[in-house]
Protein backbone atom coordinates (compact mmCIF):
# COMPACT_ATOMS: atom_id res chain seq x y z
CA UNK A 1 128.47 234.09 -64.83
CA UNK A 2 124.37 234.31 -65.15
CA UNK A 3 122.48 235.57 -62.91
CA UNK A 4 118.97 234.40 -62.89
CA UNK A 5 115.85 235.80 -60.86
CA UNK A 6 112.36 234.27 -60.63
CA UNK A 7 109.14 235.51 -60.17
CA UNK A 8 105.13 234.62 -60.36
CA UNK A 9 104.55 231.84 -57.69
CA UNK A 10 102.03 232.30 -55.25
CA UNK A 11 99.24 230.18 -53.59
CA UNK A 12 96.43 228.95 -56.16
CA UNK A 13 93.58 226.41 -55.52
CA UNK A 14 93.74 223.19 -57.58
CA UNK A 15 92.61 223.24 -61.00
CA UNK A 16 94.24 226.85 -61.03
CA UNK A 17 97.11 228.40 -63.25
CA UNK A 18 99.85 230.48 -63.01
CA UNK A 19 103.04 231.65 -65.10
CA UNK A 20 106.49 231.64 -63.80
CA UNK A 21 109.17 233.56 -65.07
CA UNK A 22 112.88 233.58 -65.41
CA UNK A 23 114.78 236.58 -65.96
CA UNK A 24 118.83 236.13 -66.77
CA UNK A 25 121.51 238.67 -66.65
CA UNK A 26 125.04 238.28 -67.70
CA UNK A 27 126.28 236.52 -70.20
CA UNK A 28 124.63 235.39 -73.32
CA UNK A 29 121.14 234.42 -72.48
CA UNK A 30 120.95 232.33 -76.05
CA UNK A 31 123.86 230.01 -75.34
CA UNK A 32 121.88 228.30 -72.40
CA UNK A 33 120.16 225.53 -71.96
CA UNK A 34 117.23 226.32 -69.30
CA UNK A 35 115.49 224.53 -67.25
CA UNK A 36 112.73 224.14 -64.36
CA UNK A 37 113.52 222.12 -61.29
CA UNK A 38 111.55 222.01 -58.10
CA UNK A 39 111.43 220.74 -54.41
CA UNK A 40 109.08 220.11 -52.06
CA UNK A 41 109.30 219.82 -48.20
CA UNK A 42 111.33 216.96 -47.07
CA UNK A 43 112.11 216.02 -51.10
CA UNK A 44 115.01 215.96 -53.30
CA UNK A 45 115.29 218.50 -55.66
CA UNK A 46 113.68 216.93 -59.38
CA UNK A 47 113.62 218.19 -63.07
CA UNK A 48 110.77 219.59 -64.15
CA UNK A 49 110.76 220.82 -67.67
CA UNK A 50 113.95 221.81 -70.00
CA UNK A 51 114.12 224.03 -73.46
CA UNK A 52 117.34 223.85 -75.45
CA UNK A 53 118.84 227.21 -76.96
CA UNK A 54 116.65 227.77 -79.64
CA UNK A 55 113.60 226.85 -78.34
CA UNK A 56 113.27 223.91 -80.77
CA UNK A 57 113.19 221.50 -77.98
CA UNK A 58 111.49 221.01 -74.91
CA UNK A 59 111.42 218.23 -72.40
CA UNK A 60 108.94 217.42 -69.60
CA UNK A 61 108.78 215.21 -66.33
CA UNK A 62 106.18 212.61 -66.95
CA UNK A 63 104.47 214.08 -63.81
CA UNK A 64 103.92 217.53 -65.47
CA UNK A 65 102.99 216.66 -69.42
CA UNK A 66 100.39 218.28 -70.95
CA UNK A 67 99.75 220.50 -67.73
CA UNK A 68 103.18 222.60 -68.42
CA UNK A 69 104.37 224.01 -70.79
CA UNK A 70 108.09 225.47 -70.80
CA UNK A 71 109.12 228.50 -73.51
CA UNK A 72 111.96 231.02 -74.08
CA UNK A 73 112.09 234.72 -75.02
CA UNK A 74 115.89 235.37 -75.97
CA UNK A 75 115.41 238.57 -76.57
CA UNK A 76 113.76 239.04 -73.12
CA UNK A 77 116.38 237.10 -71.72
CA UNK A 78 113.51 235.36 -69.84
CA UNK A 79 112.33 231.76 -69.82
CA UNK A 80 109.00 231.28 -68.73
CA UNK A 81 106.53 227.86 -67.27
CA UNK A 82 103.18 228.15 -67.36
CA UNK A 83 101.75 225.95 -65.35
CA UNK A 84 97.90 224.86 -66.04
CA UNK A 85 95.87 222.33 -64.25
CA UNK A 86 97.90 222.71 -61.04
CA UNK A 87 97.89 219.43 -58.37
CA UNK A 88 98.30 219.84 -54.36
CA UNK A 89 101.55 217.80 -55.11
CA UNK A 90 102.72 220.59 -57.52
CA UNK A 91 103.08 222.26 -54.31
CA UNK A 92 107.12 223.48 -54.44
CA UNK A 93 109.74 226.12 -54.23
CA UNK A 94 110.50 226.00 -57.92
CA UNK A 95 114.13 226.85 -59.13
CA UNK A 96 115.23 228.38 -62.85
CA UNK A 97 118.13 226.84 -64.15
CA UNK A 98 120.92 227.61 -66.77
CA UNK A 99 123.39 225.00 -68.03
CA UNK A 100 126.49 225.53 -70.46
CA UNK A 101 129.54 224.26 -68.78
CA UNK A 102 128.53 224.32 -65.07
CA UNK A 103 124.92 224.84 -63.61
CA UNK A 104 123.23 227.91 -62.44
CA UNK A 105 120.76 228.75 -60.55
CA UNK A 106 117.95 231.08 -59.10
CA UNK A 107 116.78 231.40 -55.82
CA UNK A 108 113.58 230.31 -56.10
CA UNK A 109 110.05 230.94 -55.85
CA UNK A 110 106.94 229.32 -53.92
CA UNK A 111 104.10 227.89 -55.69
CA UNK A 112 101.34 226.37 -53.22
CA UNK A 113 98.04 224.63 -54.89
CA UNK A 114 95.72 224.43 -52.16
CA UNK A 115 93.18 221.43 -52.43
């Protein structure tokens, strides 16, 4: 089991920034893949950006390259997103997510860009 809680959204104007964070508990925070997902009113839920166990590797929704940028502090046992150049249709509850042989996930936290 992982337990994973999220922090940092909030309501920013476009053009703004802000940095979202993941903190895990549990088991091993370096054997996960992690992962930001998010959904919007009346949406499905949708990847957002991904970072494989090292850090090595990172992966990005066409929607949010360049603007986002996804990292990993293992000893922190945090993943973070920090989100630059934010869009009204960023506009989300945005959900942390850890993957090794089944998902988990956080409970979420509301980011609202304002236009």
């Amino acid at each position: 089991q992982v337990q994973l809680v999220e922090s940092g959204g909030g309501l920013v104007q476009a053009g703004g920034s802000l940095r979202l964070s993941c903190a895990a508990s549990g088991r091993t925070f370096s054997n996960y893949r992690m992962g930001w997902f998010r959904q919007a009113p009346g949406k499905e839920r949708e990847f957002v950006a991904a970072i494989n166990r090292s850090g090595g590797s990172l992966y990005y929704a066409d929607s949010v390259k360049g603007r986002f940028t996804i990292s990993r502090d293992n000893a922190r046992n945090t993943v973070y997103l920090q989100m630059n150049s934010l869009k009204p249709e960023d506009t989300a509850v945005y959900y942390c997510n850890a993957q090794l042989s089944r998902n988990y996930w956080g409970q979420g936290t509301q980011v609202t860009v304002s236009s």
